[in-house]
Protein backbone atom coordinates (compact mmCIF):
# COMPACT_ATOMS: atom_id res chain seq x y z
CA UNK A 1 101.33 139.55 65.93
CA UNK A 2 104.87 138.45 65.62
CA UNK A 3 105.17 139.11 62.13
CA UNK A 4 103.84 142.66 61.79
CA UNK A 5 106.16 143.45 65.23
CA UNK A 6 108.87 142.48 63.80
CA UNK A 7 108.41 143.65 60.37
CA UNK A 8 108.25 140.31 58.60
CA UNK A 9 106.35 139.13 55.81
CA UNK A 10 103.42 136.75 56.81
CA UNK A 11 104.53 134.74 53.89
CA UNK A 12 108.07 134.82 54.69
CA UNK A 13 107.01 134.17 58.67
CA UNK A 14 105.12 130.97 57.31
CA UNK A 15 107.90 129.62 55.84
CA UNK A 16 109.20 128.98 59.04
CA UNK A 17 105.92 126.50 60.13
CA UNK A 18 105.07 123.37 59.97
CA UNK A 19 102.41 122.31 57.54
CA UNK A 20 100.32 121.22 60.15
CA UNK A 21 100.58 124.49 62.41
CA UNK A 22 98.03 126.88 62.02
CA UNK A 23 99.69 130.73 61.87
CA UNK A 24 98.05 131.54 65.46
CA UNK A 25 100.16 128.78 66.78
CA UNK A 26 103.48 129.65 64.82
CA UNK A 27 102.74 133.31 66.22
CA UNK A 28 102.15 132.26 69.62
CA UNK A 29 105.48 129.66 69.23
CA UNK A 30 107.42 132.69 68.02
CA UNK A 31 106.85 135.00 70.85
CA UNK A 32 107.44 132.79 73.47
CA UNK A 33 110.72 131.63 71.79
CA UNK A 34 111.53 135.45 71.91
CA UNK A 35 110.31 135.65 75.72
CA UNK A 36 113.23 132.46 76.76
CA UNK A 37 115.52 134.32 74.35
CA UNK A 38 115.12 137.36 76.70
CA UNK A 39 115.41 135.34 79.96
CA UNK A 40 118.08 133.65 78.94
CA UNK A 41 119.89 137.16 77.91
CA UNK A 42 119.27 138.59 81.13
CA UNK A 43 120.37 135.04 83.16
CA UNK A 44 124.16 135.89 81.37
CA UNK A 45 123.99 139.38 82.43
CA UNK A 46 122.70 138.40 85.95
CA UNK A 47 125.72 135.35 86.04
CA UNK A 48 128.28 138.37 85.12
CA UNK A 49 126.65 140.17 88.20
CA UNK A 50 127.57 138.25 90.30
CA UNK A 51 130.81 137.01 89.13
CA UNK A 52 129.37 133.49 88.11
CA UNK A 53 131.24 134.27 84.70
CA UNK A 54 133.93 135.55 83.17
CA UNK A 55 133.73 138.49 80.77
CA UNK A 56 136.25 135.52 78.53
CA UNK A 57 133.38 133.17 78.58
CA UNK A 58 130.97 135.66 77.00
CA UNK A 59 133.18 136.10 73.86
CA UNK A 60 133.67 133.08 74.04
CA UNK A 61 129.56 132.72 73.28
CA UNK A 62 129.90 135.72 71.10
CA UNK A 63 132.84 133.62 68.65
CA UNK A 64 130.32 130.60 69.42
CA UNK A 65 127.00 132.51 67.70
CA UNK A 66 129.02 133.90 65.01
CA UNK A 67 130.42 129.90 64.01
CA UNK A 68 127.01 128.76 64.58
CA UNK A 69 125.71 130.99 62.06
CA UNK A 70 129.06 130.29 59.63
CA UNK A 71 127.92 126.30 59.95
CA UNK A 72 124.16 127.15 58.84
CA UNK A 73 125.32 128.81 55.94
CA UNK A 74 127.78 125.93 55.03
CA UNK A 75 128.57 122.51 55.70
CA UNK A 76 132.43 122.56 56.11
CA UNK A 77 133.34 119.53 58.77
CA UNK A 78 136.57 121.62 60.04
CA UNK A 79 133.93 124.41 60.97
CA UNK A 80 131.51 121.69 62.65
CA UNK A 81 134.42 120.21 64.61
CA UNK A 82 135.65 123.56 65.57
CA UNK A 83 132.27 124.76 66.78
CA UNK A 84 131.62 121.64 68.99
CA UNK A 85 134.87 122.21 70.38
CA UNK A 86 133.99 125.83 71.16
CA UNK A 87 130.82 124.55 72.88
CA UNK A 88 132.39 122.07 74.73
CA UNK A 89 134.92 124.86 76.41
CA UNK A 90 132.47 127.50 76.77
CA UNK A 91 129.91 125.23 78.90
CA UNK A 92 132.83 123.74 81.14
CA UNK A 93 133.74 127.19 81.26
CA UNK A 94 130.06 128.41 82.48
CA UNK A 95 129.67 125.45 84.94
């Protein structure tokens, strides 16, 4: 199960679930949101491969993750602002 491989707390992983999703489902949601976490992972390493992106851009999404979890711990505007900025460049960047 998701929770015991990754050594959380079935009442902690509940948390996370709707009240209308069983656990099996919230398990089964969980590990496939880990398996498109892992493609997607290995789609930026594949892009830097082949020179389809800049080792720039991928700080860029580095900074990006590290505001994103800044703005869910607060809810400054300036940080909001600056973040959807960030996004903006780093996809315009990518594409």
């Amino acid at each position: 199960m998701y929770c015991e491989k990754n050594s959380l707390n079935i009442s902690d992983g509940v948390k996370f679930r709707d009240k209308k999703t069983t656990f099996g489902s919230f398990d089964r949601s969980a590990k496939q949101g880990l398996a498109v976490i892992k493609k997607s992972m290995l789609t930026l390493v594949l892009a830097l491969l082949l020179g389809l992106s800049t080792k720039e851009s991928i700080l860029n999404l580095v900074t990006l993750a590290e505001l994103l979890r800044g703005l869910s711990e607060s809810g400054d505007d300036a940080l909001k602002e600056q973040t959807i900025a960030l996004l903006n460049n780093y996809m315009s960047d990518m594409i």
